[in-house]
PDB file of N, CA and C in Angstrom:
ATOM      1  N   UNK A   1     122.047  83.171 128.185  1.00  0.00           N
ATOM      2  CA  UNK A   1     122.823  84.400 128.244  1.00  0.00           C
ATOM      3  C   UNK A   1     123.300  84.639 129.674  1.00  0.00           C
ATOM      4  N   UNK A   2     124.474  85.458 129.601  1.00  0.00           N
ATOM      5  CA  UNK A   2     124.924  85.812 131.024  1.00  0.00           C
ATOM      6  C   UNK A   2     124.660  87.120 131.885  1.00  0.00           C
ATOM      7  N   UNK A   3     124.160  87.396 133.476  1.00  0.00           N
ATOM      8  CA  UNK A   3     123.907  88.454 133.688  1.00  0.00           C
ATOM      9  C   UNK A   3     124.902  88.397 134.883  1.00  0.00           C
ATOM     10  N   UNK A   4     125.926  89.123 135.127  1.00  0.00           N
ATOM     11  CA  UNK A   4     126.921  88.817 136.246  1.00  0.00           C
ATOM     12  C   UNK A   4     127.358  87.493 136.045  1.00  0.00           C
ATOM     13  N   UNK A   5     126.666  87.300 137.406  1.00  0.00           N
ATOM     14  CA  UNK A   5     127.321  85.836 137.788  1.00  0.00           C
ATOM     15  C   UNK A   5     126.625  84.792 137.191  1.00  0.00           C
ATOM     16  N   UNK A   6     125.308  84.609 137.035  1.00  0.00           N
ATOM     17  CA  UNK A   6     124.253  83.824 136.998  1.00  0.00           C
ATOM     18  C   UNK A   6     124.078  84.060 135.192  1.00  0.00           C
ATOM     19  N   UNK A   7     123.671  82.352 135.010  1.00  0.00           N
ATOM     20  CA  UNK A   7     123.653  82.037 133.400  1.00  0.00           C
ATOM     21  C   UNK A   7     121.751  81.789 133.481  1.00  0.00           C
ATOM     22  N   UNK A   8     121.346  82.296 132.181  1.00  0.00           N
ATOM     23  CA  UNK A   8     120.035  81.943 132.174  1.00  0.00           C
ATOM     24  C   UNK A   8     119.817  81.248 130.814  1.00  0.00           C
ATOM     25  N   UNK A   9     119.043  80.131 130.782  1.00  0.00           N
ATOM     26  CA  UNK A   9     118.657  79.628 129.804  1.00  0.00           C
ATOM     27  C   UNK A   9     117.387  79.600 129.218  1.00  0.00           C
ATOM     28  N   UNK A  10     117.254  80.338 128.496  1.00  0.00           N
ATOM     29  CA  UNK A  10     116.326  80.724 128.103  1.00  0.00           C
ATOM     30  C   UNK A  10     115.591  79.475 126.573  1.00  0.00           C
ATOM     31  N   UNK A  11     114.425  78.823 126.860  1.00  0.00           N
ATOM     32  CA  UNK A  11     114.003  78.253 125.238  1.00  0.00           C
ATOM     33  C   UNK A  11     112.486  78.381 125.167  1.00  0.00           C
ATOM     34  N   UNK A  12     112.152  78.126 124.042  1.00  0.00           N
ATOM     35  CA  UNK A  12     110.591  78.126 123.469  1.00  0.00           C
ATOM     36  C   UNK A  12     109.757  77.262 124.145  1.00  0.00           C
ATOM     37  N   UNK A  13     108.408  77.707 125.469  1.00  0.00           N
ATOM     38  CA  UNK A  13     108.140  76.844 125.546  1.00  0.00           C
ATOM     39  C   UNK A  13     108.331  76.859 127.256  1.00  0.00           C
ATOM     40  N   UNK A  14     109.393  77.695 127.504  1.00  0.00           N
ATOM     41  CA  UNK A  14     110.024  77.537 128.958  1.00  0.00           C
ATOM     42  C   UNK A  14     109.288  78.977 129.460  1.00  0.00           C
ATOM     43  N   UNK A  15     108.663  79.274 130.009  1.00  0.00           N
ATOM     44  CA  UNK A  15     108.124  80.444 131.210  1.00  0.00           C
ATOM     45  C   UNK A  15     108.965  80.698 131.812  1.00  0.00           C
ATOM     46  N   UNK A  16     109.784  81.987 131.636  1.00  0.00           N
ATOM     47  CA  UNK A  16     111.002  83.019 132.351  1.00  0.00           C
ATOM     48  C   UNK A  16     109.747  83.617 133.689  1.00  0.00           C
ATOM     49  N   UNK A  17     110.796  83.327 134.598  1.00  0.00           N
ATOM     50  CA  UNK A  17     110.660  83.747 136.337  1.00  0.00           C
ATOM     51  C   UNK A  17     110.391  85.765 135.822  1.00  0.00           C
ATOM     52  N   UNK A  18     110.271  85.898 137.085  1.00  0.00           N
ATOM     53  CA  UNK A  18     109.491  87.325 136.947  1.00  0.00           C
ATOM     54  C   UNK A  18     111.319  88.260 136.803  1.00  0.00           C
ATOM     55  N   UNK A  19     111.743  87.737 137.908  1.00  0.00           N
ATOM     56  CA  UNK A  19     113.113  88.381 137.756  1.00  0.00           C
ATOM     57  C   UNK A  19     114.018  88.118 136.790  1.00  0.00           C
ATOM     58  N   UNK A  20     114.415  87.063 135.804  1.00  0.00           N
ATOM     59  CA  UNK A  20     114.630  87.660 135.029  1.00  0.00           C
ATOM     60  C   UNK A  20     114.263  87.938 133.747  1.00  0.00           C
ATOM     61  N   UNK A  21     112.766  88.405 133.432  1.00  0.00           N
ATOM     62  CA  UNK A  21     112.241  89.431 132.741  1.00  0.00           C
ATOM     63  C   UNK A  21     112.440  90.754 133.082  1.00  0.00           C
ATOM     64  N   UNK A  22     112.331  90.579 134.391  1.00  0.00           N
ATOM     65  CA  UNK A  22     113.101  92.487 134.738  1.00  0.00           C
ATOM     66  C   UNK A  22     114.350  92.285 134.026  1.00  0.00           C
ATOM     67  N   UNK A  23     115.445  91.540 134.417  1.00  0.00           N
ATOM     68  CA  UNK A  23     116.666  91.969 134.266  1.00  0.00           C
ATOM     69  C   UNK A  23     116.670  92.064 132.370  1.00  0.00           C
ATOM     70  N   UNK A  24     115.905  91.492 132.086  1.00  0.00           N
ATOM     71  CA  UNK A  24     115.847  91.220 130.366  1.00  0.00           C
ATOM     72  C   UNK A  24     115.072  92.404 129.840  1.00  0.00           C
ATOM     73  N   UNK A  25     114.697  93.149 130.553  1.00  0.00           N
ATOM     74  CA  UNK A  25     114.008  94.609 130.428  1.00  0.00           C
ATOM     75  C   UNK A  25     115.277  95.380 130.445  1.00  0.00           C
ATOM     76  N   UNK A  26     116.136  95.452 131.616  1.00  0.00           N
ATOM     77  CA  UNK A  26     117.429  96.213 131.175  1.00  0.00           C
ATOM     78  C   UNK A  26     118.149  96.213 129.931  1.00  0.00           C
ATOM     79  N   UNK A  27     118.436  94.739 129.493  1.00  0.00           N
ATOM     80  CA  UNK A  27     119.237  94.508 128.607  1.00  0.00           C
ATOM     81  C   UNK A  27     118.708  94.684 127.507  1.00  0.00           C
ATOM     82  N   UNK A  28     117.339  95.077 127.523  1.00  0.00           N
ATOM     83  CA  UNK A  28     116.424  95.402 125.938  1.00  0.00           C
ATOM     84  C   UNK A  28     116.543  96.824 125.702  1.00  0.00           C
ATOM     85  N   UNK A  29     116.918  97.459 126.859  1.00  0.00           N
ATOM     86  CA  UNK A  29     117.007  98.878 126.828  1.00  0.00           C
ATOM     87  C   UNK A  29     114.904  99.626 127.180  1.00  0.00           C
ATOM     88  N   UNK A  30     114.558  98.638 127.522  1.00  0.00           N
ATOM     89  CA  UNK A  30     113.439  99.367 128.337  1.00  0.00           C
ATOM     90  C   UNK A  30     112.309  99.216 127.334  1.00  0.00           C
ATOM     91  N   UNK A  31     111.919  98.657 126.885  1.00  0.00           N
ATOM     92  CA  UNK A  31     110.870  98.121 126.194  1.00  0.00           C
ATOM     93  C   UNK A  31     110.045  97.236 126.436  1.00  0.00           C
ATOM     94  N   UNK A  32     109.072  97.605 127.233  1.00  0.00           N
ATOM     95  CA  UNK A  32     108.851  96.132 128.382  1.00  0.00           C
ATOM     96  C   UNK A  32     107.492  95.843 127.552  1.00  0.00           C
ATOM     97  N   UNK A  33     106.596  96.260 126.717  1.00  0.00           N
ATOM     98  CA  UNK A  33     105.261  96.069 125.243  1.00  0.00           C
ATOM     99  C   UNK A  33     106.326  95.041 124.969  1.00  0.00           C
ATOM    100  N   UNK A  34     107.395  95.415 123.902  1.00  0.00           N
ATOM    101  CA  UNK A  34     107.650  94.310 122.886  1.00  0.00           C
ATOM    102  C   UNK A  34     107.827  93.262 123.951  1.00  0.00           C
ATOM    103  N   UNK A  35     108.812  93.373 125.520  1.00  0.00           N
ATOM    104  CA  UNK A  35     109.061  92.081 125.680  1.00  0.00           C
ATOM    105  C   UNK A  35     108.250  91.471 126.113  1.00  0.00           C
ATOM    106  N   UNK A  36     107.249  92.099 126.440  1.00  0.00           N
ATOM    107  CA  UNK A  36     106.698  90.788 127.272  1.00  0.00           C
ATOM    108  C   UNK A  36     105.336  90.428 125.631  1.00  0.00           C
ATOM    109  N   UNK A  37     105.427  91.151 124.908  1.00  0.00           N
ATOM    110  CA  UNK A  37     104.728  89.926 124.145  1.00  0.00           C
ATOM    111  C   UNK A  37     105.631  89.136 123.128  1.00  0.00           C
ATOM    112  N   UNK A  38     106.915  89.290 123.343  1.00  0.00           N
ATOM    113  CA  UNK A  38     107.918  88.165 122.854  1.00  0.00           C
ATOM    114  C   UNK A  38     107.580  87.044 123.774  1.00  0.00           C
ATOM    115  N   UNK A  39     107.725  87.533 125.272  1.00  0.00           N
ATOM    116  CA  UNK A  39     107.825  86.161 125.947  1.00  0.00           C
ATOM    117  C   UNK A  39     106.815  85.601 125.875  1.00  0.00           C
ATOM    118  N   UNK A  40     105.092  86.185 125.844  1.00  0.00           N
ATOM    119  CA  UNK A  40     104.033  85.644 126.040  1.00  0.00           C
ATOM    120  C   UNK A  40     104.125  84.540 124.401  1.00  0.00           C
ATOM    121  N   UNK A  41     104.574  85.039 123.321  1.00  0.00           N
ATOM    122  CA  UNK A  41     104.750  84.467 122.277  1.00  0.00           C
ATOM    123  C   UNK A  41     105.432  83.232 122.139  1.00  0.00           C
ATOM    124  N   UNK A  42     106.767  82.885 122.997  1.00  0.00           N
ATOM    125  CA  UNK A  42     107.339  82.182 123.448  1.00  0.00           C
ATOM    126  C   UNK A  42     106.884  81.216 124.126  1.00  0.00           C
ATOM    127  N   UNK A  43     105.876  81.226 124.833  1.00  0.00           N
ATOM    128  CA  UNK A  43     105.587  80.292 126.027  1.00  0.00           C
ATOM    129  C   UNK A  43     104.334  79.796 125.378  1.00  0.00           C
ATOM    130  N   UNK A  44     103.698  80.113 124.296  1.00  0.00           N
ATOM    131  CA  UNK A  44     102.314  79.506 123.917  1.00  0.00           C
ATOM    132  C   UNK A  44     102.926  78.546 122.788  1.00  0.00           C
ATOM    133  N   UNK A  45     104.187  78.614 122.469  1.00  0.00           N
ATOM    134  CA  UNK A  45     104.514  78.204 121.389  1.00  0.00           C
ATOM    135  C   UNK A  45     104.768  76.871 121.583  1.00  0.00           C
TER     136      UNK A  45
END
């Protein structure tokens, strides 16, 4: 997905950097419970 300038690739398996989980906190509209146990879900997978 795109945030400005910078493309992030996000897959199953891959551990997202701290920044952009913040920025993926914006774009969730502020739900930072569900996301971060999406991502923790993601990365064990």
């Amino acid at each position: 997905y795109r945030v400005g300038t910078r493309v992030y690739y996000l897959s199953p398996g891959h551990m997202t950097d701290l920044e952009t989980l913040l920025e993926l906190l914006d774009l969730t509209g502020g739900r930072p419970h569900e996301l971060v146990r999406r991502a923790h879900e993601l990365s064990r997978s």
